[in-house]
C-alpha atoms as a PDB file:
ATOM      1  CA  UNK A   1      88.887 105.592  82.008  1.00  0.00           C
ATOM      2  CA  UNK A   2      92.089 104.987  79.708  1.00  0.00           C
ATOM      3  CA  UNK A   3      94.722 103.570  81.940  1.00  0.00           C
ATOM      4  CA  UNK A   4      96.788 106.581  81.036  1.00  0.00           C
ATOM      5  CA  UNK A   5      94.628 108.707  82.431  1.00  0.00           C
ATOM      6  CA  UNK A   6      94.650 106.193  85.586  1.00  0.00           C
ATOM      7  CA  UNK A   7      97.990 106.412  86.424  1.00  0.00           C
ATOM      8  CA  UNK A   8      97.869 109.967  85.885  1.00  0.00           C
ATOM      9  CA  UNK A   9      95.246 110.069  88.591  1.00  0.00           C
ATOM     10  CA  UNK A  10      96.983 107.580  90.622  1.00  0.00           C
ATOM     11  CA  UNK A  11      99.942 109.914  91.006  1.00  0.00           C
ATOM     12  CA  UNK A  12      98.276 113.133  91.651  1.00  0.00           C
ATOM     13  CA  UNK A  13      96.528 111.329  94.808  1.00  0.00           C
ATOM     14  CA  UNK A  14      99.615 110.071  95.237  1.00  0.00           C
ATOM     15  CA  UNK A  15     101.672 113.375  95.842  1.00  0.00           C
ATOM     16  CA  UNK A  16      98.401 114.697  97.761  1.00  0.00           C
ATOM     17  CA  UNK A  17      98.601 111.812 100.145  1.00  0.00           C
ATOM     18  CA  UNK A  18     102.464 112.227 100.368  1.00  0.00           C
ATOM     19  CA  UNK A  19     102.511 115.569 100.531  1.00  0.00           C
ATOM     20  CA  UNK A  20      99.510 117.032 102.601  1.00  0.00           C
ATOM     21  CA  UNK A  21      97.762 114.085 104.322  1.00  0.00           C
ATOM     22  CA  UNK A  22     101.251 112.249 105.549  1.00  0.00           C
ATOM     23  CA  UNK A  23     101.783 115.106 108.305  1.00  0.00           C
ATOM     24  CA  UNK A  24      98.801 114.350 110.003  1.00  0.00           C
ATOM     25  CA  UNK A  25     100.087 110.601 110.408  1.00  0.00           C
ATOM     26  CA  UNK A  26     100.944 109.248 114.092  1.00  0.00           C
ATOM     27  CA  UNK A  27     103.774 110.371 115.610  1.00  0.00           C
ATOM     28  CA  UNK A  28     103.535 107.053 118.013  1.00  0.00           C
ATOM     29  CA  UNK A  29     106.258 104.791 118.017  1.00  0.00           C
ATOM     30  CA  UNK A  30     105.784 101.880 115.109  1.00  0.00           C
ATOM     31  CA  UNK A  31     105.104  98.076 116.070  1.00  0.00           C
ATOM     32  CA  UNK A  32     108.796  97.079 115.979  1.00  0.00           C
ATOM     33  CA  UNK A  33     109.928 100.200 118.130  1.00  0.00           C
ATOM     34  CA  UNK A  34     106.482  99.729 120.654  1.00  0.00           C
ATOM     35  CA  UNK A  35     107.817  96.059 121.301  1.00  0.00           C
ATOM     36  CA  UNK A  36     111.018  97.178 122.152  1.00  0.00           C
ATOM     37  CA  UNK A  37     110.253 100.088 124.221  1.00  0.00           C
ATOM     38  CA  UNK A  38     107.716  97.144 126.000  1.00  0.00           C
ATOM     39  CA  UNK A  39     110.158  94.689 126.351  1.00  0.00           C
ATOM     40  CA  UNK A  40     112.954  97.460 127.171  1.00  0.00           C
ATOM     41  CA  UNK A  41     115.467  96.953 124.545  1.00  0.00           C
ATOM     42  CA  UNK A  42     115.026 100.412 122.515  1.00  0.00           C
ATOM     43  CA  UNK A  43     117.847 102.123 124.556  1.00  0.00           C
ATOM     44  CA  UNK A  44     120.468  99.655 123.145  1.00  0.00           C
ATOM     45  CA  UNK A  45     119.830 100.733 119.481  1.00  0.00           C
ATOM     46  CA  UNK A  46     122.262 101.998 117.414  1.00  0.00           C
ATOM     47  CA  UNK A  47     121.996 105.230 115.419  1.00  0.00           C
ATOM     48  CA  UNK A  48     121.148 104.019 111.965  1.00  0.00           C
ATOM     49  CA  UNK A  49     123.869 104.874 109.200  1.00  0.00           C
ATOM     50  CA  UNK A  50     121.484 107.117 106.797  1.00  0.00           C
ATOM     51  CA  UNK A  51     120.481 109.394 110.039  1.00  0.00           C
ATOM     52  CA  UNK A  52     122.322 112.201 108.563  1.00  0.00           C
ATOM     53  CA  UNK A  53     120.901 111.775 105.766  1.00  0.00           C
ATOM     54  CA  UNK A  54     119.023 114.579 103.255  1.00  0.00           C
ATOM     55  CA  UNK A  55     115.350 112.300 103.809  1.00  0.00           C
ATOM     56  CA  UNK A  56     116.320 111.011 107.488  1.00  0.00           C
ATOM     57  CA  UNK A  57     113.223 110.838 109.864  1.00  0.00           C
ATOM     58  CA  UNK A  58     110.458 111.590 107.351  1.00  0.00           C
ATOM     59  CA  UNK A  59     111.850 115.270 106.601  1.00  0.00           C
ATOM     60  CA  UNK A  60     114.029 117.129 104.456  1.00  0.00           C
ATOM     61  CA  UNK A  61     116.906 118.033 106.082  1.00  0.00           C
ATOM     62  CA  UNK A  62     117.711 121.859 106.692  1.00  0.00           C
ATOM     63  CA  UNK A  63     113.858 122.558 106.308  1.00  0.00           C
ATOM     64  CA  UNK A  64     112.901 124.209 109.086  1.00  0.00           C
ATOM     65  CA  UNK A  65     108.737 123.911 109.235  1.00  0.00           C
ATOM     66  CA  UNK A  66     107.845 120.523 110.446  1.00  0.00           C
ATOM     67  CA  UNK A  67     104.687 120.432 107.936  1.00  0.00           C
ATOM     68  CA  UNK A  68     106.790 121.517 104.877  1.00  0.00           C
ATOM     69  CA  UNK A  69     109.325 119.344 105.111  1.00  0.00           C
ATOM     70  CA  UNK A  70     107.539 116.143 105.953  1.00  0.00           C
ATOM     71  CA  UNK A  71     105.517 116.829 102.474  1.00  0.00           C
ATOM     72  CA  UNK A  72     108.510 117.584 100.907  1.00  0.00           C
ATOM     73  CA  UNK A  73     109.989 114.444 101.832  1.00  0.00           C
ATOM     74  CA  UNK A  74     106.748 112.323 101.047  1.00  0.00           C
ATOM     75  CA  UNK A  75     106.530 114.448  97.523  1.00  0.00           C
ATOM     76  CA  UNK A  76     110.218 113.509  96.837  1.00  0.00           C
ATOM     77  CA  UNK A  77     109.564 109.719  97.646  1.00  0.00           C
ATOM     78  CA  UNK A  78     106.480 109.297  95.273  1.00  0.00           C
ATOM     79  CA  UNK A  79     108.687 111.072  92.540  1.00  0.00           C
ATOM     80  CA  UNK A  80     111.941 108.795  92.982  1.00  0.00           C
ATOM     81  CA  UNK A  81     109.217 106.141  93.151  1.00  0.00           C
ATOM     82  CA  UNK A  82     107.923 106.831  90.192  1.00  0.00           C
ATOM     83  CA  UNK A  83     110.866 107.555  87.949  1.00  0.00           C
ATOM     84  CA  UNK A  84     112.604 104.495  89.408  1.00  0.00           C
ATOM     85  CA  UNK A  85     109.634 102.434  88.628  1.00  0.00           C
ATOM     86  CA  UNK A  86     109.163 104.009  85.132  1.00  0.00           C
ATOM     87  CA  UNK A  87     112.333 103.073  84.110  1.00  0.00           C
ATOM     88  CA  UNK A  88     112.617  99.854  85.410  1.00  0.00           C
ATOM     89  CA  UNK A  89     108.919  98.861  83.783  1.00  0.00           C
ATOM     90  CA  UNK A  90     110.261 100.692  80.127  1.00  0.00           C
ATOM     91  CA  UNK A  91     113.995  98.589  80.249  1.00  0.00           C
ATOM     92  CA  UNK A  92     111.675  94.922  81.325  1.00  0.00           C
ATOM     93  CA  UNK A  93     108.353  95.518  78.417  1.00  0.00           C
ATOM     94  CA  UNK A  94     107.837  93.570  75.543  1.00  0.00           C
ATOM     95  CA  UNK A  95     107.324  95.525  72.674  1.00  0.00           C
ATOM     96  CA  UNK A  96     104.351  95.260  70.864  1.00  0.00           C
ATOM     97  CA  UNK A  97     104.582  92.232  68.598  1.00  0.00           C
ATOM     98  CA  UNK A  98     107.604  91.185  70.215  1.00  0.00           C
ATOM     99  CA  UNK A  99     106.766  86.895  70.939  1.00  0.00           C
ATOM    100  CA  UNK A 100     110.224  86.087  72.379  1.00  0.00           C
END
């Protein structure tokens, strides 16, 4: 398989996993929030500063369907990922023949 065509498969399974499969992921509480709900410190958390945010609690805000906007959100992530990454990898490669 040429790697192009690798990383073109990579990202379509990708955006499926993102997109479909991430809204069948546990809603139960993470490690860090299970030891503090065990050791009883969760009700002195703060309100983190992004929670208004457009992507705040794995959805897109103003999206009403639960399953739609949780693969929104995870479809949005593995773009931004991906053109973020892209770019960074394209302004840090050598170019071919480049020795320096």
């Amino acid at each position: 398989m040429k790697p192009k065509s690798f990383l073109i498969a990579g990202f379509i399974a990708s955006l499926f996993l993102a997109g479909v499969v991430s809204f069948y992921a546990s809603s139960n509480p993470d490690g860090l929030e299970k030891v503090a709900q065990d050791i009883g410190f969760s009700e002195t958390a703060k309100e983190n500063t992004n929670a208004e945010s457009a992507l705040a609690d794995y959805g897109v805000k103003g999206v009403d369907n639960a399953r739609l906007s949780t693969g929104l959100a995870g479809i949005i992530g593995v773009v931004a990922t991906g053109v973020i990454s892209t770019g960074l990898f394209m302004l840090v490669r050598r170019k071919s023949g480049d020795t320096k």
